[in-house]
N, C-alpha and C. Protein backbone atom coordinates (compact mmCIF):
# COMPACT_ATOMS: atom_id res chain seq x y z
N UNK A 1 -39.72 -33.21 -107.04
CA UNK A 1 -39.98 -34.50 -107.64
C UNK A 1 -39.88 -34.35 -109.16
N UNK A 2 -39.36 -35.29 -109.76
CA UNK A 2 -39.36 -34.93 -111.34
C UNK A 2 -39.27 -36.84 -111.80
N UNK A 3 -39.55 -36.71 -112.95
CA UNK A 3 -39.57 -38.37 -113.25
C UNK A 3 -38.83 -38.56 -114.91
N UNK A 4 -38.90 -39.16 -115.07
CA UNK A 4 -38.03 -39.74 -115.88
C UNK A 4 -38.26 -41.13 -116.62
N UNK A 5 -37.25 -41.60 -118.06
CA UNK A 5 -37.19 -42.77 -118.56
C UNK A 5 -35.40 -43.29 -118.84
N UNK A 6 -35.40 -44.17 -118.89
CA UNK A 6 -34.09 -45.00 -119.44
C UNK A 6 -34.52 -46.13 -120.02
N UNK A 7 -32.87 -46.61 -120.69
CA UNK A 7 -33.23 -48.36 -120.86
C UNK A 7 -31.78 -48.98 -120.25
N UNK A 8 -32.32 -49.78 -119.39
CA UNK A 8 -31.34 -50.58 -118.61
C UNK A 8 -30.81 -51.29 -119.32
N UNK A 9 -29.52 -52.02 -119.20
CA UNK A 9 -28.54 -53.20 -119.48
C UNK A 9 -28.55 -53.64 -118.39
N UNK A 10 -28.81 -54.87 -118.08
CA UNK A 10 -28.15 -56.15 -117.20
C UNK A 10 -27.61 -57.62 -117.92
N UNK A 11 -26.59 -58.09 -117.94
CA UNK A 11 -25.47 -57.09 -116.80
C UNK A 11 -24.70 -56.35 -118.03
N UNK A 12 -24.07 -55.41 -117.07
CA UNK A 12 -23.35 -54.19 -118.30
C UNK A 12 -22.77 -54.64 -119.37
N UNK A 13 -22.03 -54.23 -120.36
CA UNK A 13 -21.47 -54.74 -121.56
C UNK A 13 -20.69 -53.57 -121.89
N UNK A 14 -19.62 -53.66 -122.75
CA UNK A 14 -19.06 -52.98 -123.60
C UNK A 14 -19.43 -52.98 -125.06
N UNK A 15 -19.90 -51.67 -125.48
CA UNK A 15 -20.32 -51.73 -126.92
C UNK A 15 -19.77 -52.41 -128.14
N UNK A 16 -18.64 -52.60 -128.14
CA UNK A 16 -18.10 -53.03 -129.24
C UNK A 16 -17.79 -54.26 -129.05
N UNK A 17 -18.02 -54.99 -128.14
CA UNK A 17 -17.64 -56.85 -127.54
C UNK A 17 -19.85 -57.11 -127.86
N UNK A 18 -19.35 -58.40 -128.24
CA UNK A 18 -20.35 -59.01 -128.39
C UNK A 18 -21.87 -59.33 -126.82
N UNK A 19 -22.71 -59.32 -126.61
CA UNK A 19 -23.27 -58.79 -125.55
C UNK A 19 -22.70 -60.44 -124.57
N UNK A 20 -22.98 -59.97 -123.14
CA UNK A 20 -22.60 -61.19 -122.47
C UNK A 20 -23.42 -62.61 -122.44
N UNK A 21 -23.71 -63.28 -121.75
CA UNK A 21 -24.68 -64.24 -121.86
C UNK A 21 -26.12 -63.75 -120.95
N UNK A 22 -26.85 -64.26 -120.77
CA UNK A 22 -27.93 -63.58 -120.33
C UNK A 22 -28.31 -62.21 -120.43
N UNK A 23 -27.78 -61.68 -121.18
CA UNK A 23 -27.84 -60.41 -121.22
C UNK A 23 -29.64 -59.89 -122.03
N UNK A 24 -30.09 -58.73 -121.10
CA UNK A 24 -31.13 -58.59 -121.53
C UNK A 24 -31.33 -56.94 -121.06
N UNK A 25 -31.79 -56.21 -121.82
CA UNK A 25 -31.89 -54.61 -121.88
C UNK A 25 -33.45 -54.54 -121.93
N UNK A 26 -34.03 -53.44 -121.24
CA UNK A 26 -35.55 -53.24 -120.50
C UNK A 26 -35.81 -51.42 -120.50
N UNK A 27 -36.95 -51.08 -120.95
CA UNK A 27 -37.43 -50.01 -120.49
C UNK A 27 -37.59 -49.60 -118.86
N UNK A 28 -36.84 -48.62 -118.49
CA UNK A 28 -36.89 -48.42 -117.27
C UNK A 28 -37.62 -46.98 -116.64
N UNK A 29 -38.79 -46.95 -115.93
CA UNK A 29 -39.32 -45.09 -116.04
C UNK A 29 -38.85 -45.11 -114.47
N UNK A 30 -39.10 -43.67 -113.82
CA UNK A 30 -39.37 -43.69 -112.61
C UNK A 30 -39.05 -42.49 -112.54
N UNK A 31 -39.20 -42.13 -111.02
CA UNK A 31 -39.88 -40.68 -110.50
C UNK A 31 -38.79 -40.73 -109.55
N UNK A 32 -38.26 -39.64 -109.22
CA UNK A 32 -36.76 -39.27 -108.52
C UNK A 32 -37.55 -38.20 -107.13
N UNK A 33 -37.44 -38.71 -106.54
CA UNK A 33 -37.31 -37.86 -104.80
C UNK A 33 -36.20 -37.30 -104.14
N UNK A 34 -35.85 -36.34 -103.91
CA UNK A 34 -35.05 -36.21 -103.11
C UNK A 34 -33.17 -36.74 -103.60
N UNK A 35 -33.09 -36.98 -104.78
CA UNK A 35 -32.14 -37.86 -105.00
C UNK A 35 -32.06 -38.74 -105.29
N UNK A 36 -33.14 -40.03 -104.67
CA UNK A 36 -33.55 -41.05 -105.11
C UNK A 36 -34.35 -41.48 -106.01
N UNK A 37 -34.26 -42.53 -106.71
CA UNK A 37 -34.89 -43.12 -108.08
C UNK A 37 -36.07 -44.08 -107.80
N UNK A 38 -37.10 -44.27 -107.43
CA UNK A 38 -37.93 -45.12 -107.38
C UNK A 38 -38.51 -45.74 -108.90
N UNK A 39 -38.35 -47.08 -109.15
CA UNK A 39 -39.06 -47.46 -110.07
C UNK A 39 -40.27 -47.32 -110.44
N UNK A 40 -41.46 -47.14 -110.97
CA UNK A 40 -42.95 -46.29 -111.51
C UNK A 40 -43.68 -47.98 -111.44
N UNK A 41 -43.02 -48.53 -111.93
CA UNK A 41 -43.97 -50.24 -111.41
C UNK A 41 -43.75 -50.82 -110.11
N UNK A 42 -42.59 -50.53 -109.38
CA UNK A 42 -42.83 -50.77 -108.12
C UNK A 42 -43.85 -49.95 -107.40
N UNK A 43 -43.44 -48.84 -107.39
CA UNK A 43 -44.26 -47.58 -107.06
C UNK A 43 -45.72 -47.92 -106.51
N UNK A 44 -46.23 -48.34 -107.92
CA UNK A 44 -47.83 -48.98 -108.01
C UNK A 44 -48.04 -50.02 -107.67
N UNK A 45 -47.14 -50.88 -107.82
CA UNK A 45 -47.37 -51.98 -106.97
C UNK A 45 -47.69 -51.74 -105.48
N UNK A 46 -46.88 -50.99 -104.78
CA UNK A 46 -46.93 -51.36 -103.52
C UNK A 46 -48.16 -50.01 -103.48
N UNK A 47 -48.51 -49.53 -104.65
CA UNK A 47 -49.74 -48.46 -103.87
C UNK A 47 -50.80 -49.35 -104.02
N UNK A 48 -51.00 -50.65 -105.05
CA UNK A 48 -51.70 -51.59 -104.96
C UNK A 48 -52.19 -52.24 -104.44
N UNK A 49 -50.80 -52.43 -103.39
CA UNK A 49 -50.99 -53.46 -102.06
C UNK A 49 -51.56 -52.94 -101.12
N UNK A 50 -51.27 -51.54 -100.79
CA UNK A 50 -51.70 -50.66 -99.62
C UNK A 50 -52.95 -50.46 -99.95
N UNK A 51 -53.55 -50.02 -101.12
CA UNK A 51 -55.00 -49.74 -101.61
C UNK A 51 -56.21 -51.81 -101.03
N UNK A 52 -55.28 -52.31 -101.74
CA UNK A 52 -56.16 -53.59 -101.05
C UNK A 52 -56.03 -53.93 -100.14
N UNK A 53 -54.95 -53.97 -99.01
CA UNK A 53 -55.14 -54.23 -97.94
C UNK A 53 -55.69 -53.43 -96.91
N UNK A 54 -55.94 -52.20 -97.64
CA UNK A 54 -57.05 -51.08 -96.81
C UNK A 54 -58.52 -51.25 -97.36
N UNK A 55 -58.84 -52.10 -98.10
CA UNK A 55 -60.08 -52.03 -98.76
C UNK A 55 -60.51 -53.66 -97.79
N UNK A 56 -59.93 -54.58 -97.71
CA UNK A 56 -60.17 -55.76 -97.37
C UNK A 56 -60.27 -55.29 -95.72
N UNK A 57 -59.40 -54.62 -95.10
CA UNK A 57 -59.78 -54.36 -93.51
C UNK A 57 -61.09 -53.42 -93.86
N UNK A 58 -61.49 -52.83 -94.19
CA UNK A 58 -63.01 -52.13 -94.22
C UNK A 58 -64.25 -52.77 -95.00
N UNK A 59 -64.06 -53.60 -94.90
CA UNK A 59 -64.63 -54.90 -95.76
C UNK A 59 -65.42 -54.92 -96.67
N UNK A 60 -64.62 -53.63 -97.50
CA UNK A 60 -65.19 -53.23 -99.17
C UNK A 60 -64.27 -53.53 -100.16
N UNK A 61 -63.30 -55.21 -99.85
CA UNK A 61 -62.53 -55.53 -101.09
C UNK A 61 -63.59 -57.34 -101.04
N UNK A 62 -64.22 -57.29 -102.44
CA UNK A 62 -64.74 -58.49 -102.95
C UNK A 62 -63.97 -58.77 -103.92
N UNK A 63 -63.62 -60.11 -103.94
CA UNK A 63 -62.97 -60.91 -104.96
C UNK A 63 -64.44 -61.11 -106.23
N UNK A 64 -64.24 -61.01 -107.00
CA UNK A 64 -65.36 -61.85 -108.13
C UNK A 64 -64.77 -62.20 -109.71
N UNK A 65 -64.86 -63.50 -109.79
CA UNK A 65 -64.65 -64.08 -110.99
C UNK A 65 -64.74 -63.05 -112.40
N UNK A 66 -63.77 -63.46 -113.28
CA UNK A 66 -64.63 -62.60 -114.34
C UNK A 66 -65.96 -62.64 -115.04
N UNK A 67 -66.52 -61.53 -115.53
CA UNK A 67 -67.53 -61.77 -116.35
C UNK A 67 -67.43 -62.36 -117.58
N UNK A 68 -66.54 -62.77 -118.06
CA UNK A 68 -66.84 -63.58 -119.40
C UNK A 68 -66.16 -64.95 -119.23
N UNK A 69 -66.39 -65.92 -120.42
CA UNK A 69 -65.89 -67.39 -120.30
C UNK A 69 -64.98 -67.49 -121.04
N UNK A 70 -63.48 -68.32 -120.96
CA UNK A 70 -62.91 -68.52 -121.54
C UNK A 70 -63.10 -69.15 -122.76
N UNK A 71 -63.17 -68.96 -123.91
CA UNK A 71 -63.03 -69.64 -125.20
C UNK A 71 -62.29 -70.88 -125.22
N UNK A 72 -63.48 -71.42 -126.36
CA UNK A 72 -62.69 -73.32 -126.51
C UNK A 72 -61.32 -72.90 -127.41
N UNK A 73 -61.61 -71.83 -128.41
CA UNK A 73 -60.83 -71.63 -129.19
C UNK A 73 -58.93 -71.27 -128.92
N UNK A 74 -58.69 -71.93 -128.68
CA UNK A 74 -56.73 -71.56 -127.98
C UNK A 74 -55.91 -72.34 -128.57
């Protein structure tokens, strides 16, 4: 296992042409298995999901509001 960073282009471009339309470039990390690239925010996400939906079947996931109040000030 070894992990890693990049920065993505979508969608590709050629350097010296002006960028395409929608075009938008992103920090990309992730952790390589076997060959494969898994993204590091998906990753956690779905260890997220698995962590709460194992906490809610043992019925030690409580929802609770936050502790503080939103400000008038915005």
């Amino acid at each position: 296992m070894s992990t890693g960073s990049t920065v993505k282009f979508e969608p590709g471009f050629i350097l010296d042409q002006p960028p395409p339309p929608g075009f938008r470039m992103f920090a990309w990390a992730y952790i390589e298995l076997h060959g494969t690239k898994y993204a590091v925010i998906e990753l956690f996400e779905h260890m997220a999901r698995q962590w709460e939906q194992f906490l809610r079947e043992e019925g030690l996931f409580v929802e609770e509001p936050p502790d503080w109040e939103p400000s008038d000030e915005a």
